[in-house]
N, C-alpha and C. Protein backbone atom coordinates (compact mmCIF):
# COMPACT_ATOMS: atom_id res chain seq x y z
N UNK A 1 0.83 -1.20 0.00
CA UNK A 1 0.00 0.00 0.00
C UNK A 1 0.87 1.26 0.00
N UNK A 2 2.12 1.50 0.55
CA UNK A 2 2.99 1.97 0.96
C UNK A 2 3.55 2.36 -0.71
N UNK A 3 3.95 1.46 -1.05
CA UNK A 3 4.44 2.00 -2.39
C UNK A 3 3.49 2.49 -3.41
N UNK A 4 2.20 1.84 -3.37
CA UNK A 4 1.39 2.71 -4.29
C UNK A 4 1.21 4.06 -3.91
N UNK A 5 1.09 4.48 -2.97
CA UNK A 5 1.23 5.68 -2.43
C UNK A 5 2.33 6.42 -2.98
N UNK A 6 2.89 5.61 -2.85
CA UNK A 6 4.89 6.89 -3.46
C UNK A 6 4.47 7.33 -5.17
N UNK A 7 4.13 5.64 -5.52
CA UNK A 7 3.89 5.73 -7.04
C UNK A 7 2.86 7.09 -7.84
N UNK A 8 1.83 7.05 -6.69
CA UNK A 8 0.71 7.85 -7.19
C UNK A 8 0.91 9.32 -7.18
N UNK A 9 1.83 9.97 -5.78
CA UNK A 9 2.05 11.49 -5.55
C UNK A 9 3.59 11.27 -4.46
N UNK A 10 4.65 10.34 -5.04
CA UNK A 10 6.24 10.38 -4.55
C UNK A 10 6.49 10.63 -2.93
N UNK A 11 6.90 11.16 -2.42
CA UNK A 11 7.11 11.41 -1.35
C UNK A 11 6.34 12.27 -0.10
N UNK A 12 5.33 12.83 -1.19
CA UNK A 12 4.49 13.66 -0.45
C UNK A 12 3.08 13.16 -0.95
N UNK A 13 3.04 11.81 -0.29
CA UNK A 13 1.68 11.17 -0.68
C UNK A 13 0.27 11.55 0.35
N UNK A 14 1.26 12.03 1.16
CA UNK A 14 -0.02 12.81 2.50
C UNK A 14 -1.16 13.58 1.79
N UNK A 15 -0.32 14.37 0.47
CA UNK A 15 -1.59 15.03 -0.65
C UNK A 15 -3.21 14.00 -0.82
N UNK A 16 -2.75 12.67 -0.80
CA UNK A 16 -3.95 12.01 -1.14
C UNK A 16 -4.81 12.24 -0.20
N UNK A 17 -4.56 12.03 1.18
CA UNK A 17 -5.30 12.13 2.28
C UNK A 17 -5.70 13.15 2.36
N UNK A 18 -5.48 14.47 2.60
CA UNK A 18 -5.48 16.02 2.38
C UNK A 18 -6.99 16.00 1.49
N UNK A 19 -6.57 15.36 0.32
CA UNK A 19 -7.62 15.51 -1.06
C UNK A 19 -8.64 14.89 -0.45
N UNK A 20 -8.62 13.86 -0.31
CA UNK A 20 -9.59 13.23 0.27
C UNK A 20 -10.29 13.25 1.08
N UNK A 21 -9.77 13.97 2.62
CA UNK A 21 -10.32 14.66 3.77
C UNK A 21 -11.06 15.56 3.26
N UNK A 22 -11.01 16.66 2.03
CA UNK A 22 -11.51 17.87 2.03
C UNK A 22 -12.68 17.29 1.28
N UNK A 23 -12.56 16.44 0.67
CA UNK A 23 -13.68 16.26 -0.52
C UNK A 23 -14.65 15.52 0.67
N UNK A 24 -14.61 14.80 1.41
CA UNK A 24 -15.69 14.36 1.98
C UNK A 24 -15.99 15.42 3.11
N UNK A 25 -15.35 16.13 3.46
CA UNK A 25 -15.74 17.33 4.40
C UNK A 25 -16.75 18.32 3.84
N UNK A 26 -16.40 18.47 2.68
CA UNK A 26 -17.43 19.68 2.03
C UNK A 26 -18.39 18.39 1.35
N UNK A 27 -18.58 17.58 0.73
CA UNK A 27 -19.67 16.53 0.20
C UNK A 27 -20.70 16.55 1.75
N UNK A 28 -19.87 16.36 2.85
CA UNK A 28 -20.71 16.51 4.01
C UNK A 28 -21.16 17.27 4.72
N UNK A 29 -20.70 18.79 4.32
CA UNK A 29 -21.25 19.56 4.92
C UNK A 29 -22.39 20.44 3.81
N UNK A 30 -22.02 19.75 2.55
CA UNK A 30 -22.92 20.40 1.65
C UNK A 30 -24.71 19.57 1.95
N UNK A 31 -24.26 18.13 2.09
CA UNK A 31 -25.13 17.38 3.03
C UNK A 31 -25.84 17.57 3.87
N UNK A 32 -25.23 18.29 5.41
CA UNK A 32 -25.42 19.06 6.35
C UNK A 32 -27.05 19.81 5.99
N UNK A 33 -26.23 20.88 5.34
CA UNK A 33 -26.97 21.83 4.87
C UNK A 33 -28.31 21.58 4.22
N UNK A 34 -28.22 20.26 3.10
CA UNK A 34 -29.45 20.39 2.84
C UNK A 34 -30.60 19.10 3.59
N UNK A 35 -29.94 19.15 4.24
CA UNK A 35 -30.83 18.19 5.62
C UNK A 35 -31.43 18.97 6.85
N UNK A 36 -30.33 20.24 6.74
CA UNK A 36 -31.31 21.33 7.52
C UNK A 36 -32.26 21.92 7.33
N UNK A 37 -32.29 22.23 5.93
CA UNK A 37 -33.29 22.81 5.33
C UNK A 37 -34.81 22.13 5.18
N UNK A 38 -34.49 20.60 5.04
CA UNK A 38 -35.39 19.37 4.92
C UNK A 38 -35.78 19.89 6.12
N UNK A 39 -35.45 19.61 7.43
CA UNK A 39 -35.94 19.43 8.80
C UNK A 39 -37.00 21.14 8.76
N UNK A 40 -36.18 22.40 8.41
CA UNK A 40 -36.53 22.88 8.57
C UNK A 40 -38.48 23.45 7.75
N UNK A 41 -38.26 23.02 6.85
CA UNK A 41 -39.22 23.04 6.30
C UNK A 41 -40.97 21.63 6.41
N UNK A 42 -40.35 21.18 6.94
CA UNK A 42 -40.72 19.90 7.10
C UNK A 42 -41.55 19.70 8.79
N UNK A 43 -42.51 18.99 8.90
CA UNK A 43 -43.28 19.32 10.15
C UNK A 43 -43.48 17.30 10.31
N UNK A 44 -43.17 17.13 11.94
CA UNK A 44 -43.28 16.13 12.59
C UNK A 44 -45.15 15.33 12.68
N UNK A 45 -45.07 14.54 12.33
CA UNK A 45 -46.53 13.44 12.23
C UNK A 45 -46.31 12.73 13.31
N UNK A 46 -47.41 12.03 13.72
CA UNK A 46 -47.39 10.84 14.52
C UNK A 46 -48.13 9.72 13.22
N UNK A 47 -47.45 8.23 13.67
CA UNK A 47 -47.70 7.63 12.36
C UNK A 47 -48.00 5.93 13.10
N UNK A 48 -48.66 5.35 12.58
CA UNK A 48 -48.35 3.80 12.98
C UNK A 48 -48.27 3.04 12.08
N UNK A 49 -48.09 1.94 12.29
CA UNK A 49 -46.81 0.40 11.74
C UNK A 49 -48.28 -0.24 11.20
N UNK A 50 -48.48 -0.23 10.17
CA UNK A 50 -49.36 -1.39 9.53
C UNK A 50 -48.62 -2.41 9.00
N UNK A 51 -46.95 -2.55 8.78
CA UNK A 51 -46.68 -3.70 8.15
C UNK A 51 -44.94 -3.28 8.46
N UNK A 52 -43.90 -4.53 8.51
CA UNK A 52 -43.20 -4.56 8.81
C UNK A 52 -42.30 -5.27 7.49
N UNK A 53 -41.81 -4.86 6.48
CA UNK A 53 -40.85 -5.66 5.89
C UNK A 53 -39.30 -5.84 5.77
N UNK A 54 -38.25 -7.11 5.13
CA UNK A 54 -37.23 -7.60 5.88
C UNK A 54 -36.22 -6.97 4.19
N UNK A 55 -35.27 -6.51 4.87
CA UNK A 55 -34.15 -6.59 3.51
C UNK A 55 -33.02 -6.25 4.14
N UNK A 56 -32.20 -6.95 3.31
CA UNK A 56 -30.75 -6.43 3.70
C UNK A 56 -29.96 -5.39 2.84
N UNK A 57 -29.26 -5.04 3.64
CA UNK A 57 -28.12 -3.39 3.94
C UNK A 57 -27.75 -3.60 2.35
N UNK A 58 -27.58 -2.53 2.16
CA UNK A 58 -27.35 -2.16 0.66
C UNK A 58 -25.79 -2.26 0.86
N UNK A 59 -25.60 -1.94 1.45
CA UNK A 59 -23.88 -1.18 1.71
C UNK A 59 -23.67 -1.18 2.89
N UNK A 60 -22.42 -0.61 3.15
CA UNK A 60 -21.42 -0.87 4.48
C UNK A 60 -21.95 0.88 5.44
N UNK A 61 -21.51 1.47 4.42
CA UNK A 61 -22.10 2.77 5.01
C UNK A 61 -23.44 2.59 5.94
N UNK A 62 -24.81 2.23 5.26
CA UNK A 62 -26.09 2.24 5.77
C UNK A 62 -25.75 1.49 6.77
N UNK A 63 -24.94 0.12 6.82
CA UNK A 63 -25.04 -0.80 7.97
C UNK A 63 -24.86 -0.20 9.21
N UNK A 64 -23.40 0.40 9.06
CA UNK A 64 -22.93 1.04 10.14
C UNK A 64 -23.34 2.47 10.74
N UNK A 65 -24.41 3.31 10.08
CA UNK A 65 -24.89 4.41 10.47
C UNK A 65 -26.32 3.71 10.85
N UNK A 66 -27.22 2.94 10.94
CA UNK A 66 -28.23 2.06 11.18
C UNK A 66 -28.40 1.41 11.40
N UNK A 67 -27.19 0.58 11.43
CA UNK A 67 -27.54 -0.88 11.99
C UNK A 67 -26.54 -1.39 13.64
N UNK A 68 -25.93 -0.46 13.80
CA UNK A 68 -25.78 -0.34 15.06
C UNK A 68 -24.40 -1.32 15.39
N UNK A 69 -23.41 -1.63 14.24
CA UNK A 69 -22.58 -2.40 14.12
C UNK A 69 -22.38 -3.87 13.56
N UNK A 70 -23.98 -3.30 12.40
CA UNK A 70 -23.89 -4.20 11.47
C UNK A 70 -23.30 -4.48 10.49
N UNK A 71 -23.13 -4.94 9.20
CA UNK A 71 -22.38 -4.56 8.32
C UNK A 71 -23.32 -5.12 6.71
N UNK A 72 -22.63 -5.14 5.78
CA UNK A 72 -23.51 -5.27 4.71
C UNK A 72 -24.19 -6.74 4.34
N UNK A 73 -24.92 -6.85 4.20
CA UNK A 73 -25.53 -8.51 3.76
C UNK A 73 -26.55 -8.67 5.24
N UNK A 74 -26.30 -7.91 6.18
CA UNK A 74 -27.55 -8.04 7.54
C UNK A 74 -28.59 -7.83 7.13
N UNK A 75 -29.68 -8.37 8.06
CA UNK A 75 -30.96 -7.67 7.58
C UNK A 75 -31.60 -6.75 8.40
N UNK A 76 -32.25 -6.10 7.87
CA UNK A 76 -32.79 -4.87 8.28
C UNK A 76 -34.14 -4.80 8.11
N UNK A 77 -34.85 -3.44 8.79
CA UNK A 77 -36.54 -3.88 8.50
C UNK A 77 -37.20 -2.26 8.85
N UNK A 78 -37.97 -2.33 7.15
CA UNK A 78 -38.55 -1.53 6.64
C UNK A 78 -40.24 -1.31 7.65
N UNK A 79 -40.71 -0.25 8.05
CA UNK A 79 -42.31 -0.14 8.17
C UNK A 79 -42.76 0.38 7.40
N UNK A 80 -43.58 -0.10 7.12
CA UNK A 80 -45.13 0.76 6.05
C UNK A 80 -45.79 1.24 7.05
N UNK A 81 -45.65 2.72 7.23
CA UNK A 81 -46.56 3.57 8.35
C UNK A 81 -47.77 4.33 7.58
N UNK A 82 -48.30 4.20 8.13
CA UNK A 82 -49.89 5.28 7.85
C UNK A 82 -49.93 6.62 8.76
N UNK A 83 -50.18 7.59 8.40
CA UNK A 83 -49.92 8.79 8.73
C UNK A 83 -50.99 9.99 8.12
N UNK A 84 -51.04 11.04 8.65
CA UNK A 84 -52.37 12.11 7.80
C UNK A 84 -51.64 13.08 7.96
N UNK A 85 -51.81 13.84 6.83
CA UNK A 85 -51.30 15.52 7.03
C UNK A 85 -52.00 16.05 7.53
N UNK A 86 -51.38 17.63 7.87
CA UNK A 86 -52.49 18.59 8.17
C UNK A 86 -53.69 18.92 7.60
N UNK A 87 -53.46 18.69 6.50
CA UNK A 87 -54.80 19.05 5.57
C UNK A 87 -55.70 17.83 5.12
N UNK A 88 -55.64 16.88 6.16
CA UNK A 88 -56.52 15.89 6.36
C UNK A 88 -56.27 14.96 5.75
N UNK A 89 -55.13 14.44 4.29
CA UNK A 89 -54.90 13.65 3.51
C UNK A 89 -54.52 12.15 4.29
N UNK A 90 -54.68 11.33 4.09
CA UNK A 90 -54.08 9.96 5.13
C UNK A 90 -52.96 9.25 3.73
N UNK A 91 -51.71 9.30 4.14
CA UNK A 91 -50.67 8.46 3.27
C UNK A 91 -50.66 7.31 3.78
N UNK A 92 -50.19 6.19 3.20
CA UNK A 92 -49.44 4.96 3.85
C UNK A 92 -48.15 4.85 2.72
N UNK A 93 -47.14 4.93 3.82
CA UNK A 93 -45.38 5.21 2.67
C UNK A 93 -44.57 4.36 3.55
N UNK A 94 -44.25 3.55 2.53
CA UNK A 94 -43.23 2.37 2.96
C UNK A 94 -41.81 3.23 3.57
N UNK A 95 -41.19 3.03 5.01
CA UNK A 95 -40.21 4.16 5.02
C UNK A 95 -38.58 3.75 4.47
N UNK A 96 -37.93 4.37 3.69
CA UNK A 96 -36.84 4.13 3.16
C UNK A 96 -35.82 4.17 4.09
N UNK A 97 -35.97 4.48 5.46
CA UNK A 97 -35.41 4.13 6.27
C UNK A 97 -35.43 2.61 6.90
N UNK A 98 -34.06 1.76 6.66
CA UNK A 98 -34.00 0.63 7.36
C UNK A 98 -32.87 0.48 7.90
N UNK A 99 -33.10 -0.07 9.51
CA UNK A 99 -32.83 -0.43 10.87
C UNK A 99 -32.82 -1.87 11.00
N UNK A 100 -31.74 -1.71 11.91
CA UNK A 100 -32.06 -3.33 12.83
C UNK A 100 -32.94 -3.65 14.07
N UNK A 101 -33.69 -2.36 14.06
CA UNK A 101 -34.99 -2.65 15.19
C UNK A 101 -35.89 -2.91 14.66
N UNK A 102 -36.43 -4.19 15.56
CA UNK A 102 -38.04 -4.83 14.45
C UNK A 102 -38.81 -3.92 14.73
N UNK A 103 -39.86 -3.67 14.28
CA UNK A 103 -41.38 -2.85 14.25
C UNK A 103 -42.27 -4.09 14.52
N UNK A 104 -42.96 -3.28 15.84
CA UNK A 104 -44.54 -4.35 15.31
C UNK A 104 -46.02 -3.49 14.89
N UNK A 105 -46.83 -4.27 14.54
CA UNK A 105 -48.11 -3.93 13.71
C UNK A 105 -48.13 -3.31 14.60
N UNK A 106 -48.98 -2.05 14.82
CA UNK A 106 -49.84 -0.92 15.38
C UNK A 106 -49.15 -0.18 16.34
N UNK A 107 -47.74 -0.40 16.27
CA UNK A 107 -47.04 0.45 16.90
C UNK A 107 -46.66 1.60 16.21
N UNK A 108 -46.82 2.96 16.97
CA UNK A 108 -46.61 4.39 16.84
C UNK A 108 -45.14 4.56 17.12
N UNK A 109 -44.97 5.58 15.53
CA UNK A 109 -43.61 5.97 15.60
C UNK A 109 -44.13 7.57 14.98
N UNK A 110 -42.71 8.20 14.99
CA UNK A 110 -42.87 9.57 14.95
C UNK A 110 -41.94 9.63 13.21
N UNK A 111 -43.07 10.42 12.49
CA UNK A 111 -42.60 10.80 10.80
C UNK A 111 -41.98 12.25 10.89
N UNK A 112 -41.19 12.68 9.98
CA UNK A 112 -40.93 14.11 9.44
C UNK A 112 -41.10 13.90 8.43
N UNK A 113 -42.09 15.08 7.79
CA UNK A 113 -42.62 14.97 6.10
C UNK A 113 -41.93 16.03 5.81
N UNK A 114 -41.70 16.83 4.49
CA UNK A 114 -42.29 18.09 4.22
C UNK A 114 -43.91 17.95 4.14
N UNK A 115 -44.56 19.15 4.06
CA UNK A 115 -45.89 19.20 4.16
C UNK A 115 -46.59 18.93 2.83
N UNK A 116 -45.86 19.55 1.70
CA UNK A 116 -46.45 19.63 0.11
C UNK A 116 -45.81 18.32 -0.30
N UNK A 117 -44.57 17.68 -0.09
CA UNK A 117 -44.44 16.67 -0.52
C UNK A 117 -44.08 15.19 0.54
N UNK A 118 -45.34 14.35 0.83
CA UNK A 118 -44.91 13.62 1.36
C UNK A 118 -44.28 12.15 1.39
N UNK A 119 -43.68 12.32 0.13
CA UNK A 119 -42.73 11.01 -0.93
C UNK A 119 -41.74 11.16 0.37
N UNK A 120 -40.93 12.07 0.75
CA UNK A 120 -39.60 12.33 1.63
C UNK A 120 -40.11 12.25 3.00
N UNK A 121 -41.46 11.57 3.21
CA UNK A 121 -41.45 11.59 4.68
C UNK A 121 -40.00 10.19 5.19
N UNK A 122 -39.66 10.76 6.00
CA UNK A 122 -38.98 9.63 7.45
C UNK A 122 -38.80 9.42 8.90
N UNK A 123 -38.62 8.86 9.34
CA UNK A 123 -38.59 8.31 10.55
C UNK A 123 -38.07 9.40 11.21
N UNK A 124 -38.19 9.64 12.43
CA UNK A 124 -37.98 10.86 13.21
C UNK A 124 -37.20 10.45 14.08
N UNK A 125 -35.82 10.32 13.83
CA UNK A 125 -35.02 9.86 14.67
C UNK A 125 -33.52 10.26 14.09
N UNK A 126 -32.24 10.52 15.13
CA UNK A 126 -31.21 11.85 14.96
C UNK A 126 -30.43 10.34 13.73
N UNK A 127 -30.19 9.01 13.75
CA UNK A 127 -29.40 8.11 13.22
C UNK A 127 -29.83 8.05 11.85
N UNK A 128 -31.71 8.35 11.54
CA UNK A 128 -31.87 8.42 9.92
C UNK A 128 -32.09 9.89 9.53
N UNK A 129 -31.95 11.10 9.83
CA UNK A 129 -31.80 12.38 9.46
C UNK A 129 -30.48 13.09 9.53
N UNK A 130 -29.53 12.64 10.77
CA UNK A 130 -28.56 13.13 10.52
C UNK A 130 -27.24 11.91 10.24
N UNK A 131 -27.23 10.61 10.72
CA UNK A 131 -26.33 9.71 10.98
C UNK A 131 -24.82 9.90 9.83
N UNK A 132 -25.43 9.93 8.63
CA UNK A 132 -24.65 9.50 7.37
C UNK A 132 -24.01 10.74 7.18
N UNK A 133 -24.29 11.89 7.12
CA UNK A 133 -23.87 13.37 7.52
C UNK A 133 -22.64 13.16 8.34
N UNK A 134 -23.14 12.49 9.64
CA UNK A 134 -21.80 13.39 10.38
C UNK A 134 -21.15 12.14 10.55
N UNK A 135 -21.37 10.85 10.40
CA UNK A 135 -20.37 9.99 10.04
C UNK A 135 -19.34 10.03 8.89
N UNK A 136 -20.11 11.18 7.49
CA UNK A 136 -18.93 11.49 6.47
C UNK A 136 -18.14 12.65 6.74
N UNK A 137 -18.52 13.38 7.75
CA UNK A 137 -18.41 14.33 8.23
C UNK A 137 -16.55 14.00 9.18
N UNK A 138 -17.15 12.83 10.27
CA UNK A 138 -15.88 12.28 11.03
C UNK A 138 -15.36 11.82 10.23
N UNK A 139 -15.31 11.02 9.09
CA UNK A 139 -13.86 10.49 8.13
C UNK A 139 -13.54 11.29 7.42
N UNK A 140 -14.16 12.42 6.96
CA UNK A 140 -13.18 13.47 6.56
C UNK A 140 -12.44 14.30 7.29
N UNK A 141 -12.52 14.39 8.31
CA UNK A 141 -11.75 15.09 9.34
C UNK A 141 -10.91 14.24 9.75
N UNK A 142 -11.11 13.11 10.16
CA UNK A 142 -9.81 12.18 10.18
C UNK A 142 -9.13 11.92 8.98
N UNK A 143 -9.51 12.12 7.94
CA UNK A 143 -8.27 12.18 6.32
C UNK A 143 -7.59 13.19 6.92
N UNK A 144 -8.34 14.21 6.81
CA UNK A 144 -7.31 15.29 7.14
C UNK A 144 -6.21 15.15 7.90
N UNK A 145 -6.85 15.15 9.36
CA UNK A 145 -5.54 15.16 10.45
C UNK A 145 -4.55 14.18 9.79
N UNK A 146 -4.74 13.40 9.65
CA UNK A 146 -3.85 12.04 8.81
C UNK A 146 -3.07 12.72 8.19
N UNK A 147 -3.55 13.22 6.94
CA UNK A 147 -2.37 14.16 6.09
C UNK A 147 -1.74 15.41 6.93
N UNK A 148 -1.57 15.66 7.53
CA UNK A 148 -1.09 16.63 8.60
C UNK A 148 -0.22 15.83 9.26
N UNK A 149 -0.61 15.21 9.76
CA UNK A 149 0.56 14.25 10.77
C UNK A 149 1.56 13.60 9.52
N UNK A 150 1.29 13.34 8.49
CA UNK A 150 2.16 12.69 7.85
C UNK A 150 3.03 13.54 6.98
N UNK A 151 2.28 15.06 6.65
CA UNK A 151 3.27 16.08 6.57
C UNK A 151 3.76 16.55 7.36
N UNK A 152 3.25 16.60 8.80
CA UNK A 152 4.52 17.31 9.45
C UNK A 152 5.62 16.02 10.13
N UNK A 153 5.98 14.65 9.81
CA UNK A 153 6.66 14.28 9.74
C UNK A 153 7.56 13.83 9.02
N UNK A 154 7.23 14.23 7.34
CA UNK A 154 7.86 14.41 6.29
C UNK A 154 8.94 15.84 6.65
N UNK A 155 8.00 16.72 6.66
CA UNK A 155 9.12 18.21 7.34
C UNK A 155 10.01 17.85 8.13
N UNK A 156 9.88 16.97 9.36
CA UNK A 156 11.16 16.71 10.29
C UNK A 156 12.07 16.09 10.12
N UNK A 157 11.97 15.38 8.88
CA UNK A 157 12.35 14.09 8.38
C UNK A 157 13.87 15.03 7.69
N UNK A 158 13.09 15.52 6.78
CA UNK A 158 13.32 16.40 5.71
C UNK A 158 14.49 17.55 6.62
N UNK A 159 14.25 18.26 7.76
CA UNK A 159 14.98 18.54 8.28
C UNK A 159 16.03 18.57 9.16
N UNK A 160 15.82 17.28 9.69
CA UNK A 160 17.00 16.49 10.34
C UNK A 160 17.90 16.07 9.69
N UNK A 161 17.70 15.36 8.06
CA UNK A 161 18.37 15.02 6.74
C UNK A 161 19.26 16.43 6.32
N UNK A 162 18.90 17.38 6.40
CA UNK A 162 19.67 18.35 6.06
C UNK A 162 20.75 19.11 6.51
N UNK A 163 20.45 18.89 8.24
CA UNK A 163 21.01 19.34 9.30
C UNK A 163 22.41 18.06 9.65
N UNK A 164 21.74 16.75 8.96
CA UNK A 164 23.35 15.68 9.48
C UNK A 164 23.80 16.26 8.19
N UNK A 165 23.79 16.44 6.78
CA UNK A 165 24.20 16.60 5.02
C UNK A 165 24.86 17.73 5.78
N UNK A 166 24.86 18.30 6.48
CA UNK A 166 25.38 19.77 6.43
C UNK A 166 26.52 19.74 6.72
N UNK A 167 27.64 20.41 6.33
CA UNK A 167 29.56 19.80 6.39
C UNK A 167 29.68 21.28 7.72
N UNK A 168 30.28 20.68 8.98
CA UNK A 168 30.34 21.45 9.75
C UNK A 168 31.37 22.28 9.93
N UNK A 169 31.87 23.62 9.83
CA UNK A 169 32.82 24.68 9.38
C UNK A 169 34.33 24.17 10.43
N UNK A 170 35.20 23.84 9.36
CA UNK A 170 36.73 23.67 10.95
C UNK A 170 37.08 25.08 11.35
N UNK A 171 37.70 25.14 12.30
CA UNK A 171 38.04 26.18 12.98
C UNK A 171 39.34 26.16 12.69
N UNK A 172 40.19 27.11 12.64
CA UNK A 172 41.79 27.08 12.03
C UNK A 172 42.28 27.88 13.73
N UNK A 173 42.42 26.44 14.41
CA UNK A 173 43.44 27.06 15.67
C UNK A 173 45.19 27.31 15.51
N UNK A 174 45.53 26.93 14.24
CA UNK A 174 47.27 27.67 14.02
C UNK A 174 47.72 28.52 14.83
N UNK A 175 46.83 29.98 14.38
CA UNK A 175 47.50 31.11 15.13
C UNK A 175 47.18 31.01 16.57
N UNK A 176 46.24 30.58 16.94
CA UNK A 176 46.66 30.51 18.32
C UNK A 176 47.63 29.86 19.15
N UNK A 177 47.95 28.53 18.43
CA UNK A 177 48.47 28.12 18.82
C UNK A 177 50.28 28.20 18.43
N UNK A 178 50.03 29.12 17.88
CA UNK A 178 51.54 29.93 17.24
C UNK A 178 51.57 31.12 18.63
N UNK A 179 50.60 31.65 18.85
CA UNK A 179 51.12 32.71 19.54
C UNK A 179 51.23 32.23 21.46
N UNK A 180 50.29 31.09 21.52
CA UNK A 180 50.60 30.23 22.85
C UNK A 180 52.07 29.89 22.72
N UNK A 181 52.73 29.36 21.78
CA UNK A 181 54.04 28.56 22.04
C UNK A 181 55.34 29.87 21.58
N UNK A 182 54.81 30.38 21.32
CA UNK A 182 55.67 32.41 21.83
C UNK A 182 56.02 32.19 22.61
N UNK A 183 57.20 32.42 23.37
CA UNK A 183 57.67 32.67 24.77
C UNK A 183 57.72 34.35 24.51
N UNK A 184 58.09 35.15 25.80
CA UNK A 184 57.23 36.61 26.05
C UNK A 184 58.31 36.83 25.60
N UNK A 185 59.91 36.55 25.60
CA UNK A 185 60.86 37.30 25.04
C UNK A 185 60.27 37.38 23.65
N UNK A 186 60.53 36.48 22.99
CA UNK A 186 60.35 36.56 21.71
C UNK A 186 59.11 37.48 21.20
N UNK A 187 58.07 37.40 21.82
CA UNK A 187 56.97 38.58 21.89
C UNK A 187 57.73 40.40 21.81
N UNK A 188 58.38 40.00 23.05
CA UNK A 188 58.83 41.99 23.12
C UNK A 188 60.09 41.91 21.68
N UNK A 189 60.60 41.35 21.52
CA UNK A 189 61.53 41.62 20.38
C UNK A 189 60.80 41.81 19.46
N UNK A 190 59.97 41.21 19.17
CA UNK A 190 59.21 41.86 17.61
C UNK A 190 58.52 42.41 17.89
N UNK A 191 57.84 43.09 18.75
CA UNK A 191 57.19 44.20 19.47
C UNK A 191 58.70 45.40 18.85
N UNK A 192 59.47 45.45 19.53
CA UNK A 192 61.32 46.47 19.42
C UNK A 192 60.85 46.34 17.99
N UNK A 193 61.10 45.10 17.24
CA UNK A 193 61.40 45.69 15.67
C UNK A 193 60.35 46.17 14.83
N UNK A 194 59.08 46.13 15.56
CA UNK A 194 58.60 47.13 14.85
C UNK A 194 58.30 48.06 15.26
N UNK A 195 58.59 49.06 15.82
CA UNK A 195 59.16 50.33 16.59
C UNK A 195 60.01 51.12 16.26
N UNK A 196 59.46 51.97 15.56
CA UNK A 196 60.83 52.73 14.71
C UNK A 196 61.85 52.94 15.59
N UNK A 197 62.90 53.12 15.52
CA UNK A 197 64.19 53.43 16.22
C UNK A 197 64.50 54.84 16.37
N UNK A 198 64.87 55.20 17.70
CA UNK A 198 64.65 57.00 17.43
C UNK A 198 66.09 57.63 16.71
N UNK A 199 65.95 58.90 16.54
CA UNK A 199 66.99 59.58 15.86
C UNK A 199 68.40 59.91 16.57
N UNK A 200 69.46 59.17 15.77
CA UNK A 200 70.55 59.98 16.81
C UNK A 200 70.72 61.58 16.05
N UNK A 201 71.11 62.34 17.26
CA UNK A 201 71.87 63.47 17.18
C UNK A 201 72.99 63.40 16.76
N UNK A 202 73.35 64.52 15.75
CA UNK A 202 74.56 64.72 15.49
C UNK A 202 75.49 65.31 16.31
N UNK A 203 76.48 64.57 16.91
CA UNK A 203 77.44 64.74 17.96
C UNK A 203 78.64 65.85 17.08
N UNK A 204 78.74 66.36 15.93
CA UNK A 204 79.73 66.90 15.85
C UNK A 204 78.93 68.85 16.12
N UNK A 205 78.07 69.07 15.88
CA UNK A 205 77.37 70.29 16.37
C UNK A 205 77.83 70.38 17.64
N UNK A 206 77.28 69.34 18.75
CA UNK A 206 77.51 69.23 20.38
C UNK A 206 79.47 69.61 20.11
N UNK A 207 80.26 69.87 19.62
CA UNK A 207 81.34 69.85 19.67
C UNK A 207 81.91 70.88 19.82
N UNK A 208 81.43 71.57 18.16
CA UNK A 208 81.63 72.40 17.78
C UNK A 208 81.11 73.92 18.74
């Protein structure tokens, strides 16, 4: 797995994760959004169970946002609820929500419709209105951090590598150690010769 990774984006394969974190972050929050709007527009029924039918999980996703740590090929179970709008209409809508909790006949559960269209009524409960949302919601945020941790240990990597490559400057102790093994005579003598020498006087003036 390791090398397909290098193969696909080289050394800085953390990009995949990155990509991938963001795309399901915004797919899920674009999600978010229009599930708020659903709720918001949309008004709560009381409804009961005329019929209970059996199918299994489409996918891994539904299992695990509904089925409570199920997985795909489980079965699950649909109600056909009967329900009335405000404006007196009585539906019976098979709910496209399926669970691993059985339903029985004439048991009351709670619907969210919109009001004008009640094809989108469902089950009134936070696992089939919001579940799939903020479960794509948590694996994109964990892509992310992922690519973060794996770039910022590429950077350290990257900078520790540069810091041993680096040729460390010698120090040229010669002269010091030229002027340690000086003895002080030898110091004041070439100190004297470079000291101009003062002027003699001409002794035959003093004579004369």
């Amino acid at each position: 797995m390791k090398q397909l990774f290098h193969r696909l984006a080289g050394r800085r394969y953390y990009r995949l994760f990155l990509l991938a974190g963001f795309l399901l972050c915004a797919q899920a929050l674009y999600l978010l959004a229009f599930t708020a709007m659903f709720v918001h527009e949309s008004v709560v029924l009381p409804g009961v169970v005329t019929d209970v039918r059996q199918k299994p999980y489409e996918d891994t996703l539904e299992a695990l946002v509904h089925g409570s740590g199920s997985c795909a090929g489980d079965t699950s179970y649909q109600p056909l609820v009967r329900f009335a709008l405000p404006s007196g209409l009585v539906i019976n809508r098979l709910m496209t929500d399926a669970g691993n909790t059985d339903y029985t006949i004439g048991q009351n559960i709670s619907i969210i419709t919109p009001e004008l269209d009640p094809s989108g009524a469902r089950i009134n409960e936070w696992k089939y209105i919001w579940g799939t949302q903020t479960l794509e919601l948590g694996v994109g945020v964990l892509l992310v951090l992922v690519g973060y941790a794996l770039r910022g240990t590429l950077f350290r990597r990257r900078v520790s590598a540069a810091a041993a490559e680096k040729p460390q400057p010698r120090r040229n102790n010669n002269k010091g150690r030229q002027n340690k093994s000086a003895s002080p005579r030898r110091r004041k003598s070439a100190a004297s010769s470079e000291t101009p020498a003062p002027k003699r006087r001409n002794r035959k003036k003093k004579e004369a």
